[in-house]
PDB file of N, CA and C in Angstrom:
ATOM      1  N   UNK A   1       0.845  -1.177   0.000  1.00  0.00           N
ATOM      2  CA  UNK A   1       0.000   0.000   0.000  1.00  0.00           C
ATOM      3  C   UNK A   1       0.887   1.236   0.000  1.00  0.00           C
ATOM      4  N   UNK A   2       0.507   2.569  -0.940  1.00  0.00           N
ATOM      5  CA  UNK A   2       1.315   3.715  -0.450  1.00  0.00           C
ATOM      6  C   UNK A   2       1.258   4.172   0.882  1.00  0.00           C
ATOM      7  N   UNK A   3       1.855   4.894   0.879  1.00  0.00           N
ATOM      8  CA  UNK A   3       2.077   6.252   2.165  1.00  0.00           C
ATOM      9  C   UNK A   3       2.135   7.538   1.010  1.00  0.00           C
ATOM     10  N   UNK A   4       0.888   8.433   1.757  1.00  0.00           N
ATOM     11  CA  UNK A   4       0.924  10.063   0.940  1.00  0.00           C
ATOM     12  C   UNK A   4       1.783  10.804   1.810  1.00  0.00           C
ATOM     13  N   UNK A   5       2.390  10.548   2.518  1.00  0.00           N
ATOM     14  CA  UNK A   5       3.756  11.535   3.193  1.00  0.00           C
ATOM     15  C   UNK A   5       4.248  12.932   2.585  1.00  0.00           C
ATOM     16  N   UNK A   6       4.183  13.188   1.310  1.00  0.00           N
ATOM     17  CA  UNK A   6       4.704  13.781   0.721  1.00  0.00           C
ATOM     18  C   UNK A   6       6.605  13.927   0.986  1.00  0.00           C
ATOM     19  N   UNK A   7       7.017  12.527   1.095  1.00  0.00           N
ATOM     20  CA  UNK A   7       8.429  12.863   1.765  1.00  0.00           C
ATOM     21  C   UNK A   7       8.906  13.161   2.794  1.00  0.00           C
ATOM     22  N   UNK A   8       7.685  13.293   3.732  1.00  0.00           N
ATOM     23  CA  UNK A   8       8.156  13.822   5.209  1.00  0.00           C
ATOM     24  C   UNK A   8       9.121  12.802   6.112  1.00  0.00           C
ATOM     25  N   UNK A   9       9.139  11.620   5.408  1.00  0.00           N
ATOM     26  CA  UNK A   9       9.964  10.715   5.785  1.00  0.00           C
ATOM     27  C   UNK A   9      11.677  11.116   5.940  1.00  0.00           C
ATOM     28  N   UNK A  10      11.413  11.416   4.365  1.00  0.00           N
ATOM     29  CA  UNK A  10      12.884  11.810   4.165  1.00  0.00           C
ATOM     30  C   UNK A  10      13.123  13.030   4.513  1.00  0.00           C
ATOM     31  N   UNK A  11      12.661  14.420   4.482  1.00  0.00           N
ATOM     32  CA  UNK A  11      12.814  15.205   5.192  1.00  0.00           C
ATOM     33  C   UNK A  11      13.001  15.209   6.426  1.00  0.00           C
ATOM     34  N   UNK A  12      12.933  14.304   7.541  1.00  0.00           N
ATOM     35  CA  UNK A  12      13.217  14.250   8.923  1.00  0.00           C
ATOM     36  C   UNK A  12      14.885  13.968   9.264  1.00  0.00           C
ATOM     37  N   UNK A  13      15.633  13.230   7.810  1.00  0.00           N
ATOM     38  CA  UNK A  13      16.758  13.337   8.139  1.00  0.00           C
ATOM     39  C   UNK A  13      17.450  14.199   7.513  1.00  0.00           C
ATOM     40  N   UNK A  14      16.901  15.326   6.978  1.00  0.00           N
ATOM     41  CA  UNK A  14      17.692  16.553   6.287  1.00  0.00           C
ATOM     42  C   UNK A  14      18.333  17.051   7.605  1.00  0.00           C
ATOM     43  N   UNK A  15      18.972  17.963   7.051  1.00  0.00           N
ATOM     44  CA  UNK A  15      19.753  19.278   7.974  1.00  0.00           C
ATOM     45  C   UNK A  15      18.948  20.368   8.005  1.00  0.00           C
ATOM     46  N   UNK A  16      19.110  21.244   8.815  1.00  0.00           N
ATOM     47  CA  UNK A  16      18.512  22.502   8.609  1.00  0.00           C
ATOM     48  C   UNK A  16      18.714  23.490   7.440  1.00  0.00           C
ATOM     49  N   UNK A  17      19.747  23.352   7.130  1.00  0.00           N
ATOM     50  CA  UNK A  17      20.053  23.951   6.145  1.00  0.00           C
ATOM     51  C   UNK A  17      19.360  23.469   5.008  1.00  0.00           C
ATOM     52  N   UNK A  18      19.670  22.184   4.710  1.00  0.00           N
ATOM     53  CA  UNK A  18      18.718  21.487   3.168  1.00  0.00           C
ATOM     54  C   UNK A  18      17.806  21.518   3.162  1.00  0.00           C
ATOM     55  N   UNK A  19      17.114  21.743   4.396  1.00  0.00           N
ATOM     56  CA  UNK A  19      15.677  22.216   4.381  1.00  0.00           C
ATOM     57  C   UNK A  19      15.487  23.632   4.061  1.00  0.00           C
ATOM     58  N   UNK A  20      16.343  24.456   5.024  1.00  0.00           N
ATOM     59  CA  UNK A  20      16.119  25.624   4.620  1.00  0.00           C
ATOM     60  C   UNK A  20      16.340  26.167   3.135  1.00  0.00           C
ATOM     61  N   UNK A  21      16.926  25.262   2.446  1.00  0.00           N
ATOM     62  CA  UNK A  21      17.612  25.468   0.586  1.00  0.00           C
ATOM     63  C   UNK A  21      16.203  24.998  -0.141  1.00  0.00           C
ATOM     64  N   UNK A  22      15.455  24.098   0.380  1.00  0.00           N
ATOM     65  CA  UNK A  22      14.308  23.551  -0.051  1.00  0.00           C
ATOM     66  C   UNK A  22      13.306  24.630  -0.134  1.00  0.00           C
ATOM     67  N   UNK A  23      13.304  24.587   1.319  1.00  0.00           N
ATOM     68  CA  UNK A  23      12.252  26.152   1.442  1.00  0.00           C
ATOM     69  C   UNK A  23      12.106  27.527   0.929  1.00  0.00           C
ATOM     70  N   UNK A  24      13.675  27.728   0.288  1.00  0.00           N
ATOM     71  CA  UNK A  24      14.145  28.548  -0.395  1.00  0.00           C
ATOM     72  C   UNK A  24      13.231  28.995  -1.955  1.00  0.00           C
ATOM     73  N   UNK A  25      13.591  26.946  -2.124  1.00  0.00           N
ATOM     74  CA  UNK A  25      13.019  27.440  -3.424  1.00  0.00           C
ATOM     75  C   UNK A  25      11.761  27.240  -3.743  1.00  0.00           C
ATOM     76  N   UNK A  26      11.238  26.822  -2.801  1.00  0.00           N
ATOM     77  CA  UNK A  26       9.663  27.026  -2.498  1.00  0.00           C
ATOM     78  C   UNK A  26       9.024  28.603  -2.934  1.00  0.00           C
ATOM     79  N   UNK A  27       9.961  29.073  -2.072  1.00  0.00           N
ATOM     80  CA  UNK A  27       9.836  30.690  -1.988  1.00  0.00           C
ATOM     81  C   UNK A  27      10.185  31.411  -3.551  1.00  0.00           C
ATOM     82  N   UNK A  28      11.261  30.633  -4.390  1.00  0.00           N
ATOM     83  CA  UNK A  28      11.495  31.437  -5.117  1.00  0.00           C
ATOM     84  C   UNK A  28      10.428  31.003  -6.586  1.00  0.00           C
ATOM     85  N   UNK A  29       9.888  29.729  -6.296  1.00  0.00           N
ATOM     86  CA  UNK A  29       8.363  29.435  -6.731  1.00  0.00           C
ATOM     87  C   UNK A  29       7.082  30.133  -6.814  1.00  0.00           C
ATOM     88  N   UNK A  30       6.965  30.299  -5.390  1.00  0.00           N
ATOM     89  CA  UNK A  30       6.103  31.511  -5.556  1.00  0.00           C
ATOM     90  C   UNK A  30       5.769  32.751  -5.687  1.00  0.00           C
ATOM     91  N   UNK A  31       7.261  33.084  -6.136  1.00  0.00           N
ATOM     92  CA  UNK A  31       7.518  34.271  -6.864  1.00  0.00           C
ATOM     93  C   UNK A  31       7.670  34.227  -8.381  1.00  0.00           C
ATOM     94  N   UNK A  32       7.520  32.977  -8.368  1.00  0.00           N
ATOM     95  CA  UNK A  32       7.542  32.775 -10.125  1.00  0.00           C
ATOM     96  C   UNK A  32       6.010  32.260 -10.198  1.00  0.00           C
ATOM     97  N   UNK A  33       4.697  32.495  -9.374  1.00  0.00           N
ATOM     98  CA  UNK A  33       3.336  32.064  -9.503  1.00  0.00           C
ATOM     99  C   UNK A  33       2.938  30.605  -8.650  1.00  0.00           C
ATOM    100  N   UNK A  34       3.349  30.182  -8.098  1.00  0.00           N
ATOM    101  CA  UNK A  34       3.123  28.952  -7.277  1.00  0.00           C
ATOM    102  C   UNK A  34       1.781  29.727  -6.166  1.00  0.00           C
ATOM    103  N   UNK A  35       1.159  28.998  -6.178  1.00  0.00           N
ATOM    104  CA  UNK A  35       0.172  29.568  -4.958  1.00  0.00           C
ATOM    105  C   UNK A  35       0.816  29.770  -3.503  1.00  0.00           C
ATOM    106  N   UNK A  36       0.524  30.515  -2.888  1.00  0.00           N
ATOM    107  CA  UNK A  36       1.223  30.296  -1.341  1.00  0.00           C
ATOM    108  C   UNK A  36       0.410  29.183  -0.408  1.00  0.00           C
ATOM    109  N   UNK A  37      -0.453  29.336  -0.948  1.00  0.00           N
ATOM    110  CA  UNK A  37      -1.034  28.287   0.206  1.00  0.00           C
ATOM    111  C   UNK A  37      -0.392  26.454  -0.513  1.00  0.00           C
ATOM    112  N   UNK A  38      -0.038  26.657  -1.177  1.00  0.00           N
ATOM    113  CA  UNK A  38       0.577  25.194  -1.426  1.00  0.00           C
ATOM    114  C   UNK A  38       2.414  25.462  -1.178  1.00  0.00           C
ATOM    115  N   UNK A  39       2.796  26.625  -1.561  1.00  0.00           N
ATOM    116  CA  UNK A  39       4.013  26.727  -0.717  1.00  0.00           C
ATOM    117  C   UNK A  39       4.323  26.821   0.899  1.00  0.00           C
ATOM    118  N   UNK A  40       3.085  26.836   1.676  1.00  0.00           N
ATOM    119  CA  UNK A  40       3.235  26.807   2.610  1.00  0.00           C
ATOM    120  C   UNK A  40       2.947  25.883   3.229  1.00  0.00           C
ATOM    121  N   UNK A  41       2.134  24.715   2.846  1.00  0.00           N
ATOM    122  CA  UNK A  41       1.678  23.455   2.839  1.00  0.00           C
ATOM    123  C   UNK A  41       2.940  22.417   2.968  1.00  0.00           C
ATOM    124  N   UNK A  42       3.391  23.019   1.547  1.00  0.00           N
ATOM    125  CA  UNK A  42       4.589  22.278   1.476  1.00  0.00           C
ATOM    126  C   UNK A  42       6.071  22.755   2.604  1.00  0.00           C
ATOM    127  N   UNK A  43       6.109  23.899   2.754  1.00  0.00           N
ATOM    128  CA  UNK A  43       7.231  24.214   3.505  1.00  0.00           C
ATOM    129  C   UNK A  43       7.065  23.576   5.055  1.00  0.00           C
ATOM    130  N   UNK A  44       5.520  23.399   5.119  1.00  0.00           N
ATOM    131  CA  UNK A  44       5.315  22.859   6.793  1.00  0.00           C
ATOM    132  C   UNK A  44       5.709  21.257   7.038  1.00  0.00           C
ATOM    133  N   UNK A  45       5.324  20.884   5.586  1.00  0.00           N
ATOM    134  CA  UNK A  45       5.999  19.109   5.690  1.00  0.00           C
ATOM    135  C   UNK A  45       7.208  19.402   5.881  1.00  0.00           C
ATOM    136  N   UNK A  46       8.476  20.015   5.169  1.00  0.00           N
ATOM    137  CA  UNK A  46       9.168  19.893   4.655  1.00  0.00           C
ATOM    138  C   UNK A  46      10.265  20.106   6.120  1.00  0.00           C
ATOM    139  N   UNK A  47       9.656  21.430   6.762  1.00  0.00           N
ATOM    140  CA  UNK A  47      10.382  21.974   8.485  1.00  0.00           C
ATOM    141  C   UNK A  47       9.986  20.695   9.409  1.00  0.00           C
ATOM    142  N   UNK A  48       8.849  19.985   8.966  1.00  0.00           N
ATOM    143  CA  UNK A  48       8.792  19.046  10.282  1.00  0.00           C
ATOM    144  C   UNK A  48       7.304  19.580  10.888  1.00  0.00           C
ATOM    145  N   UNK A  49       7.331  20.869  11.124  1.00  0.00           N
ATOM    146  CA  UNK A  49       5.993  21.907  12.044  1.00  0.00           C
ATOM    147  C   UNK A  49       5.233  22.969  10.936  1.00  0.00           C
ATOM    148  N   UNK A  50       4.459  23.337  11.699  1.00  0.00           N
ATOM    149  CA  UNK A  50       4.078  24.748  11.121  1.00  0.00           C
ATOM    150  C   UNK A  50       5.117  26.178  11.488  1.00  0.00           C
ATOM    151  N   UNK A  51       5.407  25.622  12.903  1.00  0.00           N
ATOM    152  CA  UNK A  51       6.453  26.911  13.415  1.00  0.00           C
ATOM    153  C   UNK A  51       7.244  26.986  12.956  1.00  0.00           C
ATOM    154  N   UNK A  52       8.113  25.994  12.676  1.00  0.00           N
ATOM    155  CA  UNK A  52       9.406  25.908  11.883  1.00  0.00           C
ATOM    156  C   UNK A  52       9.196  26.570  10.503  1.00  0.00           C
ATOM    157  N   UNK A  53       8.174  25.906   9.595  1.00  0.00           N
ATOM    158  CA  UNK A  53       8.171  26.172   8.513  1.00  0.00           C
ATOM    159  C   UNK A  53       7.826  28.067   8.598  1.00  0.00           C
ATOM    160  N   UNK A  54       7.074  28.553   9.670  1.00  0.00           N
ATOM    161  CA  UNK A  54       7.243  30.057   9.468  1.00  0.00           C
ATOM    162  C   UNK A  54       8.436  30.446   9.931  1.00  0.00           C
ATOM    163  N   UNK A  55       9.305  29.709  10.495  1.00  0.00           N
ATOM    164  CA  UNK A  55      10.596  30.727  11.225  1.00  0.00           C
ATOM    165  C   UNK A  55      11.429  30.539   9.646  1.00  0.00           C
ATOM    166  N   UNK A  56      11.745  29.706   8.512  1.00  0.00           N
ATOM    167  CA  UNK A  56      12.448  29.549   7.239  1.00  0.00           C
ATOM    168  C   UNK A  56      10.994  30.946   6.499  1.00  0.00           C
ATOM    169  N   UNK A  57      10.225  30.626   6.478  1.00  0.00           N
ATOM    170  CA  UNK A  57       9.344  31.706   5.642  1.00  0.00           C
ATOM    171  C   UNK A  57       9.637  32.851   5.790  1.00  0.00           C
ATOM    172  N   UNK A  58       9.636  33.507   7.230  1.00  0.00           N
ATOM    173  CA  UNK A  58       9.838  34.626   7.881  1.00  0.00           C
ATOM    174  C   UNK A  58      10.879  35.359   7.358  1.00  0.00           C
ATOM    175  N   UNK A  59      11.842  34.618   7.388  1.00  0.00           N
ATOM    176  CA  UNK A  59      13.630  34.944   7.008  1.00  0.00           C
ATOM    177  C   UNK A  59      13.765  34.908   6.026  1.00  0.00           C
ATOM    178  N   UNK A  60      12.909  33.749   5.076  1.00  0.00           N
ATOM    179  CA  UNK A  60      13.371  34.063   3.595  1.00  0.00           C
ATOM    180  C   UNK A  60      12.543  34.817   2.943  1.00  0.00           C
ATOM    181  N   UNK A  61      11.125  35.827   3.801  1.00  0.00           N
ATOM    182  CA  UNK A  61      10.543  36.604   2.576  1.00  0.00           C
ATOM    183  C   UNK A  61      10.411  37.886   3.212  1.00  0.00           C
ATOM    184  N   UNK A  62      10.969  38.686   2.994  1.00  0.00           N
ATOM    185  CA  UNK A  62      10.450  40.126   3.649  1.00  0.00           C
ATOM    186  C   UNK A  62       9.434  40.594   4.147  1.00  0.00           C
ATOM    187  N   UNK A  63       9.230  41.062   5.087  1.00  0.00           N
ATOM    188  CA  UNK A  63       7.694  41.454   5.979  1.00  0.00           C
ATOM    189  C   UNK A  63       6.870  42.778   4.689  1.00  0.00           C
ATOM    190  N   UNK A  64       7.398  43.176   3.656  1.00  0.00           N
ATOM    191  CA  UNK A  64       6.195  44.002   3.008  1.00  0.00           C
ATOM    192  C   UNK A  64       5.659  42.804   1.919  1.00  0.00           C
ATOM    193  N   UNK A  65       6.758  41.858   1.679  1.00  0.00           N
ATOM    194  CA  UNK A  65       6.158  40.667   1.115  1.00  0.00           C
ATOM    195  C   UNK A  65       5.241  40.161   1.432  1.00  0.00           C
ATOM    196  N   UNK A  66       5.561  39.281   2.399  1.00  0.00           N
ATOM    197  CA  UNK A  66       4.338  38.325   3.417  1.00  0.00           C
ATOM    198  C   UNK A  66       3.339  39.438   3.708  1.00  0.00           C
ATOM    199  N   UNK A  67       3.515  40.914   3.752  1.00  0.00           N
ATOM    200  CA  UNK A  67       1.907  41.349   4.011  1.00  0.00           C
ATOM    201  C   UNK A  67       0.986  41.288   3.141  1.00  0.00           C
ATOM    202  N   UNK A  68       1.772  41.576   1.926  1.00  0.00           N
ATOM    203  CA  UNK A  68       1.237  42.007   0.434  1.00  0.00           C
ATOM    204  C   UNK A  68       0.440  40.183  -0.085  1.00  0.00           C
ATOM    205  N   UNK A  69       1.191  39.221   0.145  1.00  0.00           N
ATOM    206  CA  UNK A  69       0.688  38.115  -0.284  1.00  0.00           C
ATOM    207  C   UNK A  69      -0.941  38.123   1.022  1.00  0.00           C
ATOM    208  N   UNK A  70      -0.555  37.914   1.936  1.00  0.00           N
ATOM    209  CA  UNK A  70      -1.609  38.169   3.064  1.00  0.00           C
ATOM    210  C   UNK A  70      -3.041  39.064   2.429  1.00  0.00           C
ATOM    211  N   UNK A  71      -2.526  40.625   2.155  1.00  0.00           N
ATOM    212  CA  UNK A  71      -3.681  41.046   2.005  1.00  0.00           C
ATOM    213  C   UNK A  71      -4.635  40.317   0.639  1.00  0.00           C
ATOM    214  N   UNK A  72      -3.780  39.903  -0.567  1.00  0.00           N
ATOM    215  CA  UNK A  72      -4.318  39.399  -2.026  1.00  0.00           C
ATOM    216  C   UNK A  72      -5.235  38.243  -1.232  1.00  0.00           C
ATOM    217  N   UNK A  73      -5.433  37.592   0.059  1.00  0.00           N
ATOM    218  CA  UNK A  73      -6.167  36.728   0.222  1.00  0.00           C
ATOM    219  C   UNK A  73      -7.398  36.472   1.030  1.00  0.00           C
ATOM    220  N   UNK A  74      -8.391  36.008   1.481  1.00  0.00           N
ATOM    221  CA  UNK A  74      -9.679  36.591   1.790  1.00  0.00           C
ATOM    222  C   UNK A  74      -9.988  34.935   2.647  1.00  0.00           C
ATOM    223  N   UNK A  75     -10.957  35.099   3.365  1.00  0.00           N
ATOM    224  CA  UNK A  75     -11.612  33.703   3.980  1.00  0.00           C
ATOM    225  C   UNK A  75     -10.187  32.875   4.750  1.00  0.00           C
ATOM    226  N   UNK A  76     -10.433  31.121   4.841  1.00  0.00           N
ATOM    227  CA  UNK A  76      -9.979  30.694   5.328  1.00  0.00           C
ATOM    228  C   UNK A  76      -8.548  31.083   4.797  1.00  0.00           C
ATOM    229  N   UNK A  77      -7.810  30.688   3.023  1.00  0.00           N
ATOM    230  CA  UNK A  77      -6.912  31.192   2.688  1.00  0.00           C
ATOM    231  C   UNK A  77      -6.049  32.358   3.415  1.00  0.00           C
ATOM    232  N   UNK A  78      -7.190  33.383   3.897  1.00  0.00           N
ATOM    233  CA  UNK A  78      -5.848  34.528   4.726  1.00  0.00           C
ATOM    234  C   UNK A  78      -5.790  34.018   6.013  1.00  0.00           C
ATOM    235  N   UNK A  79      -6.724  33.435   6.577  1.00  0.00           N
ATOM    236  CA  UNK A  79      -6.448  33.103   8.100  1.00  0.00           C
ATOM    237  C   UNK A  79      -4.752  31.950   8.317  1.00  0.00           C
ATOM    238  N   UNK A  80      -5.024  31.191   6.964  1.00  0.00           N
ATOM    239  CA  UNK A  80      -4.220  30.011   7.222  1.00  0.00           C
ATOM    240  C   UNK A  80      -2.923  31.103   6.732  1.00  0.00           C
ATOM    241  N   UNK A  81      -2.450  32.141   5.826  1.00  0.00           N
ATOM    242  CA  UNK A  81      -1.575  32.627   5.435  1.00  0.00           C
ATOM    243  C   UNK A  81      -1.155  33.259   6.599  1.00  0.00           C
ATOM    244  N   UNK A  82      -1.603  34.080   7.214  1.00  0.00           N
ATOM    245  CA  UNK A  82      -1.563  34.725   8.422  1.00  0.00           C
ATOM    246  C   UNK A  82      -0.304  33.747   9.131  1.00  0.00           C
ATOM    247  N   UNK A  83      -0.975  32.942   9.805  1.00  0.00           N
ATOM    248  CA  UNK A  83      -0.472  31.850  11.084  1.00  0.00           C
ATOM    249  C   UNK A  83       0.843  31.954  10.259  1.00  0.00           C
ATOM    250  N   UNK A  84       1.069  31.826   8.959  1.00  0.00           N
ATOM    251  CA  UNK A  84       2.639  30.829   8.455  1.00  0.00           C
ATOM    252  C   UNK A  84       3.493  32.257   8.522  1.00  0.00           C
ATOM    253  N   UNK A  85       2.705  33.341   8.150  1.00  0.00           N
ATOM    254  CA  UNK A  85       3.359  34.986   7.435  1.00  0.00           C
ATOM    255  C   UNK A  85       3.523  35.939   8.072  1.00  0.00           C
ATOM    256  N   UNK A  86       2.677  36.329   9.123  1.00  0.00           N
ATOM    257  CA  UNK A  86       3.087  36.872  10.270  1.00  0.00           C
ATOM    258  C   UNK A  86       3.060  36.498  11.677  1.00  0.00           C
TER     259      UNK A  86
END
């Protein structure tokens, strides 16, 4: 039978860093049109947490960034952007 993990397997024995290079380009995804809410989906498997995955978000996107993506979003979408963005 599968496992839908999305890799979280193997992500548990990354480094912080290869995660954080991962998360990177997560980030530089959704600056090339990737939705955020699936970059952030993905960055939360990828840290292990949700906290984690905002402390790599935080650092790798500038606070007029993360507001600006924040405000473009409405309903559950901004609530869940919120928690990861500010």
């Amino acid at each position: 039978m599968f496992t839908h993990d999305l890799g979280a397997s193997l992500y548990k024995t990354w480094t912080a860093e290869q995660r954080r290079d991962e998360i990177s380009k997560l980030v530089e995804g959704y600056r090339g049109g990737t939705p955020l809410g699936i970059v952030c989906n993905l960055a939360e498997i990828i840290a292990g947490n949700r906290e984690l995955a905002k402390e790599y978000l935080t650092a790798l996107m500038p606070l007029a960034e993360r507001q600006a993506a924040v405000a473009k979003e409405s309903g559950g979408m901004r609530t869940l952007l919120e928690e990861f963005l500010l």
